[in-house]
C-alpha atoms as a PDB file:
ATOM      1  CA  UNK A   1      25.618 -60.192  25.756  1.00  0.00           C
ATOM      2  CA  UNK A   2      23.056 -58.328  23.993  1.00  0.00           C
ATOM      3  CA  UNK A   3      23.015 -58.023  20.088  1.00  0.00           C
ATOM      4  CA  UNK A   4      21.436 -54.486  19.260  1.00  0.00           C
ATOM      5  CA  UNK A   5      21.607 -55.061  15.451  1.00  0.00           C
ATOM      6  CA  UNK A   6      18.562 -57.524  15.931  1.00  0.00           C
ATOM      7  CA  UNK A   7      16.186 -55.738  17.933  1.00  0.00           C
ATOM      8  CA  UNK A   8      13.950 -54.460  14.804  1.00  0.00           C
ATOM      9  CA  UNK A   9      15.437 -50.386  15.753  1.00  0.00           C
ATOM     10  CA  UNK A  10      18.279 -49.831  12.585  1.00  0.00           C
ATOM     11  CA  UNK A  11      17.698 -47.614  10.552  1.00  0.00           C
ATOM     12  CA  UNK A  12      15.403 -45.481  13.183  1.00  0.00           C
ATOM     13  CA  UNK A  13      18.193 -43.180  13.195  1.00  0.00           C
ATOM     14  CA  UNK A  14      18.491 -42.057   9.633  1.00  0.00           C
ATOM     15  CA  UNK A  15      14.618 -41.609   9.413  1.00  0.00           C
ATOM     16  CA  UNK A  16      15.272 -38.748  11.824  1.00  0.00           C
ATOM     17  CA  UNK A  17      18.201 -37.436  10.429  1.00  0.00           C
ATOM     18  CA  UNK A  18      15.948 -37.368   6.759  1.00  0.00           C
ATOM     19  CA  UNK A  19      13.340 -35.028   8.539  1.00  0.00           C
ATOM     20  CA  UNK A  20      15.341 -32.713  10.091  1.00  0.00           C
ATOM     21  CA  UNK A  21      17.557 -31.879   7.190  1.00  0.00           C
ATOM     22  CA  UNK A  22      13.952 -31.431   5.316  1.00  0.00           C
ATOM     23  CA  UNK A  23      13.420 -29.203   7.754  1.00  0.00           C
ATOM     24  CA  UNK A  24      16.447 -27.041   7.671  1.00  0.00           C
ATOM     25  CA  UNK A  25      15.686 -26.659   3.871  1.00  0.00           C
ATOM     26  CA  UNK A  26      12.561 -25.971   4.481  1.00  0.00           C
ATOM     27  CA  UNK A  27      13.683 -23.331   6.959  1.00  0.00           C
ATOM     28  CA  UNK A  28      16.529 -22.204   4.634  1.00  0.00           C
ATOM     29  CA  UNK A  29      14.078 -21.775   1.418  1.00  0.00           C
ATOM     30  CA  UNK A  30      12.028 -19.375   3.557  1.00  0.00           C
ATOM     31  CA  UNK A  31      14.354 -17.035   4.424  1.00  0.00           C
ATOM     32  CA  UNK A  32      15.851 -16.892   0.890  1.00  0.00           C
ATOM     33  CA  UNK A  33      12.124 -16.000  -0.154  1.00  0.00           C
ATOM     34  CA  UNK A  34      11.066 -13.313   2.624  1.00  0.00           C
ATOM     35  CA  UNK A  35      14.642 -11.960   1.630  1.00  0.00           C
ATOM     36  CA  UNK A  36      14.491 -11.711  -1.497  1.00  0.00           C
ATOM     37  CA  UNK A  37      10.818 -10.205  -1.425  1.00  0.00           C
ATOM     38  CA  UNK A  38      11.992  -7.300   1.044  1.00  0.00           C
ATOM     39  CA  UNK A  39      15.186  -6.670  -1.480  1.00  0.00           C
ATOM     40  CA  UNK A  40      13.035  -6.322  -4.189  1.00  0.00           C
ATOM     41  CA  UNK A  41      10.511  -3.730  -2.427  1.00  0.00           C
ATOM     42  CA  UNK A  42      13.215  -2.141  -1.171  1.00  0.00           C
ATOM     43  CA  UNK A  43      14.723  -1.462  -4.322  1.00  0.00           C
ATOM     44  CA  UNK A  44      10.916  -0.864  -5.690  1.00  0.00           C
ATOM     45  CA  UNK A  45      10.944   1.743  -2.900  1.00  0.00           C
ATOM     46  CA  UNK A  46      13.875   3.581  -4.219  1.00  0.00           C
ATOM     47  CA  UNK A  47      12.329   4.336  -7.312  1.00  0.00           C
ATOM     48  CA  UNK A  48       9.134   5.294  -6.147  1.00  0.00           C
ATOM     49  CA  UNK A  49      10.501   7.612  -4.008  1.00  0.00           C
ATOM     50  CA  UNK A  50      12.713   9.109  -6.901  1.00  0.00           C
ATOM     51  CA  UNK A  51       9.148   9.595  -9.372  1.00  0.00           C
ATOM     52  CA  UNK A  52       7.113  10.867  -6.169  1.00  0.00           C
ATOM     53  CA  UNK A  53      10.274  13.724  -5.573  1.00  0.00           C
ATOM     54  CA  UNK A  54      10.017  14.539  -9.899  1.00  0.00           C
ATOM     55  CA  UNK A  55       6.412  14.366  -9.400  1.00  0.00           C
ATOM     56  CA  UNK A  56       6.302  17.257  -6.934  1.00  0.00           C
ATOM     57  CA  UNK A  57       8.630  19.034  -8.266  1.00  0.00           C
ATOM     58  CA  UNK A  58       6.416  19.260 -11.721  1.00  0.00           C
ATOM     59  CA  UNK A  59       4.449  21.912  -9.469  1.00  0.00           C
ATOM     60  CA  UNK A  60       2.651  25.127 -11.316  1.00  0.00           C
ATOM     61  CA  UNK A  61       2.382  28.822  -9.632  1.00  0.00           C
ATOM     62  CA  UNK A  62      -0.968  29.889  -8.953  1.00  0.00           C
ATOM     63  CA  UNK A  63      -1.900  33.398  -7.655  1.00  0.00           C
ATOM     64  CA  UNK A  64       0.942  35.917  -6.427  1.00  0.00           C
ATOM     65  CA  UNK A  65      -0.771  39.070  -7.492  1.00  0.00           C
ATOM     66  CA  UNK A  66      -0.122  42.223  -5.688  1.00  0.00           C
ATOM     67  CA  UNK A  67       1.022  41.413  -2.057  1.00  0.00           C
ATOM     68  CA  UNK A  68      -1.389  37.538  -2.397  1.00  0.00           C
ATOM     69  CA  UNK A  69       0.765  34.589  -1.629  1.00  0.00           C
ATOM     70  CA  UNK A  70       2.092  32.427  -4.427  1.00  0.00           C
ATOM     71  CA  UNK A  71       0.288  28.684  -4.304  1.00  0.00           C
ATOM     72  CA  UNK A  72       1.773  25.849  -5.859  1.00  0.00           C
ATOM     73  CA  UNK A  73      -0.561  23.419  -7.201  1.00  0.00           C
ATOM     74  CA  UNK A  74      -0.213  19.812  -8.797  1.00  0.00           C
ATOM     75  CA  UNK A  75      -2.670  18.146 -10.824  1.00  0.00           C
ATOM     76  CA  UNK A  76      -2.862  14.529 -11.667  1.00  0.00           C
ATOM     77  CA  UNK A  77      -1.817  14.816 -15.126  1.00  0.00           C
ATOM     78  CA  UNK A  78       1.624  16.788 -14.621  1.00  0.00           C
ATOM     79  CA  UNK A  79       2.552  13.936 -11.469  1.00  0.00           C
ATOM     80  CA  UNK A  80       1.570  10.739 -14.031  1.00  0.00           C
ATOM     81  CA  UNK A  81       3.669  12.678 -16.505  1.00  0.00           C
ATOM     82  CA  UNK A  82       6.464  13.176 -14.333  1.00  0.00           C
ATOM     83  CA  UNK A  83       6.313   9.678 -12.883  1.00  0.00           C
ATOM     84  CA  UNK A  84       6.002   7.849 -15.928  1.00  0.00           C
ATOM     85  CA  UNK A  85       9.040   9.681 -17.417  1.00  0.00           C
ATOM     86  CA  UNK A  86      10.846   9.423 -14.307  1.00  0.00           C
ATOM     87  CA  UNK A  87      10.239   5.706 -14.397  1.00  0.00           C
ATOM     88  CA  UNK A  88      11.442   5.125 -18.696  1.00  0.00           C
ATOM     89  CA  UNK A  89      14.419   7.454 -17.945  1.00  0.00           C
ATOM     90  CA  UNK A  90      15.419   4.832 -14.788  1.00  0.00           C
ATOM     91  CA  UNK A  91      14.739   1.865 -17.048  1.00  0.00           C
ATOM     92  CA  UNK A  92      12.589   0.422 -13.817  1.00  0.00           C
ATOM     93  CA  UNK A  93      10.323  -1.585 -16.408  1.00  0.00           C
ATOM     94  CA  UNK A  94      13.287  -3.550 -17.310  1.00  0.00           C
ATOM     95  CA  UNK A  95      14.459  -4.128 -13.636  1.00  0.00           C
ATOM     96  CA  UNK A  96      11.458  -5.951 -11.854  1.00  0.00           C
ATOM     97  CA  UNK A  97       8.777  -8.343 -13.501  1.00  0.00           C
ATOM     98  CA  UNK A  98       4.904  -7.001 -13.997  1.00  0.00           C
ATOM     99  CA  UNK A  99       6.249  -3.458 -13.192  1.00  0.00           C
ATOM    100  CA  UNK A 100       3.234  -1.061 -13.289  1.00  0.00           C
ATOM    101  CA  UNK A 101       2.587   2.313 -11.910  1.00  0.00           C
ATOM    102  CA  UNK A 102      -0.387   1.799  -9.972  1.00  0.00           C
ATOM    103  CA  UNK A 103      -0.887   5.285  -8.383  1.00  0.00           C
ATOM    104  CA  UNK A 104       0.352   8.655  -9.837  1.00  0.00           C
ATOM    105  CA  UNK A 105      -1.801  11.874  -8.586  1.00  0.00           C
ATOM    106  CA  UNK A 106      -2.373  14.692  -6.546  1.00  0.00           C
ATOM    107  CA  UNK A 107      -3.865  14.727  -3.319  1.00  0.00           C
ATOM    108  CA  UNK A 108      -6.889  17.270  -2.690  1.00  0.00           C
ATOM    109  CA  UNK A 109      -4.810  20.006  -0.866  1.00  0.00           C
ATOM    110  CA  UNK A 110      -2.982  20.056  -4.514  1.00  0.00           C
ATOM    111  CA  UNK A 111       0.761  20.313  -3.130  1.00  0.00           C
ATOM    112  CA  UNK A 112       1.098  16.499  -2.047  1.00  0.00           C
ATOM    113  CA  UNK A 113       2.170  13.806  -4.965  1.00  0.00           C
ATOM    114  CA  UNK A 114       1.431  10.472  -4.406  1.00  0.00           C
ATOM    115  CA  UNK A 115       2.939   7.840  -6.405  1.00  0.00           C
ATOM    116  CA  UNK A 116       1.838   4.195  -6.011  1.00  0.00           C
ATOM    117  CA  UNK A 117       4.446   0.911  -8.033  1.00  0.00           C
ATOM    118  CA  UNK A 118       3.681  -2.226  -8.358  1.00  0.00           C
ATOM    119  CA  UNK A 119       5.704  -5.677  -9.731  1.00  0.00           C
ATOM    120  CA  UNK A 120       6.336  -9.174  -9.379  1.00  0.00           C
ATOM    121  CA  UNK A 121       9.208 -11.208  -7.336  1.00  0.00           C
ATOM    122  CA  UNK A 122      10.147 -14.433  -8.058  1.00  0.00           C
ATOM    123  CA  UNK A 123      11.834 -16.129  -5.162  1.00  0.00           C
ATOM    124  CA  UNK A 124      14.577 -18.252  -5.271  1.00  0.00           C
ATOM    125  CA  UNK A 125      13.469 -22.563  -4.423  1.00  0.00           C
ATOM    126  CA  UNK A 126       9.947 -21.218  -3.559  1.00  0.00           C
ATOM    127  CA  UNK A 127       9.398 -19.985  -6.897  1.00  0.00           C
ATOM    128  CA  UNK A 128       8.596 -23.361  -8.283  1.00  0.00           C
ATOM    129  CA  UNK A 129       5.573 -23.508  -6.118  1.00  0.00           C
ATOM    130  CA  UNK A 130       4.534 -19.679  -7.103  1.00  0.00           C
ATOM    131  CA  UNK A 131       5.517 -19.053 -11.074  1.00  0.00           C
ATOM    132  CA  UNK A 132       3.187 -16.270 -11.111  1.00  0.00           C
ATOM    133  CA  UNK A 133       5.577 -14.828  -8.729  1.00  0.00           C
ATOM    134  CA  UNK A 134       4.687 -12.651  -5.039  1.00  0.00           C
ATOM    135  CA  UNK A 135       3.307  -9.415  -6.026  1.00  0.00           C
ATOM    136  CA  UNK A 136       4.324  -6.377  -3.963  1.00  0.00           C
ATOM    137  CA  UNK A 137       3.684  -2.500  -3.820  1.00  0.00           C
ATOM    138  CA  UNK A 138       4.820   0.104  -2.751  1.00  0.00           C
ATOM    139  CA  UNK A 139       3.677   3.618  -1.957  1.00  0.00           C
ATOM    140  CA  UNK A 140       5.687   7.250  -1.943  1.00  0.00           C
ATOM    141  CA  UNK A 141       4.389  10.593  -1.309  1.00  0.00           C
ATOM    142  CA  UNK A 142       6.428  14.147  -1.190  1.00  0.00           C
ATOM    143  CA  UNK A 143       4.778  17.612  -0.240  1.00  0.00           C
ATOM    144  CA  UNK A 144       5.799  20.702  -2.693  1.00  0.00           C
ATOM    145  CA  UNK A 145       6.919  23.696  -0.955  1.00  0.00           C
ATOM    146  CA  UNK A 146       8.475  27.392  -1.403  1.00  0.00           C
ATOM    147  CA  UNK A 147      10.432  28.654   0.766  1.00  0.00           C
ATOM    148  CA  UNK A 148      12.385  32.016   1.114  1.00  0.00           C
END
């Protein structure tokens, strides 16, 4: 009869088990962090898209005499105005860490806003390793038009 207990191999077993369940958290913190950084730029996403929409529509009326065609024209300062109140009115510097509007202008046709956010996420596990947090940004733009 053979006696297995002696033959140098106990304890192999649990060595093994040890790594893999490293590597399920491992594997586990990962996803929590690449989910947590697309929830946050998703929801960074919503409000640029709300200041790029009150950015456009901060448009003035240029031209329109006798039979010419009205143009609407945005400048830089009326989009950073309507962005940035847009923005305090949503309370979106509260809501994410190192919020900062990167980007808020006119494009050179003069009816396109662009509005550019930026912040800070702080993963959850992972975030030990990066206390500065991920940075992200995100990018909106909306075209003004008249119609009839």
């Amino acid at each position: 009869m053979i006696d297995r207990t002696a033959s140098g191999e106990q304890g192999q077993t649990l060595i093994l088990v040890i790594g893999y369940v490293a590597i399920a958290l491992l594997a586990v913190s990962a996803t929590l962090a690449a989910t947590a950084v697309n929830t946050e730029a998703r929801r960074l996403l919503s409000v640029a898209d709300g200041a790029v929409v009150a950015a456009a529509d901060s448009f003035s009326v240029a031209g329109g005499g006798e039979g010419a065609p009205l143009d609407l024209v945005l400048t830089d300062a009326a989009v950073r105005s309507a962005a940035a109140a847009y923005v305090a009115d949503t309370g979106a510097p509260a809501r994410f860490d190192g919020f900062a509007v990167l980007v808020a202008a006119a494009d050179g046709d003069g009816a396109t806003a662009r509005v550019r956010l930026g912040a800070s996420v702080r993963p959850p596990i992972v975030g030990w390793f990066v206390p500065e947090g991920i940075p992200i940004s995100v990018e909106s733009s909306a075209r003004t038009a008249l119609e009839r």
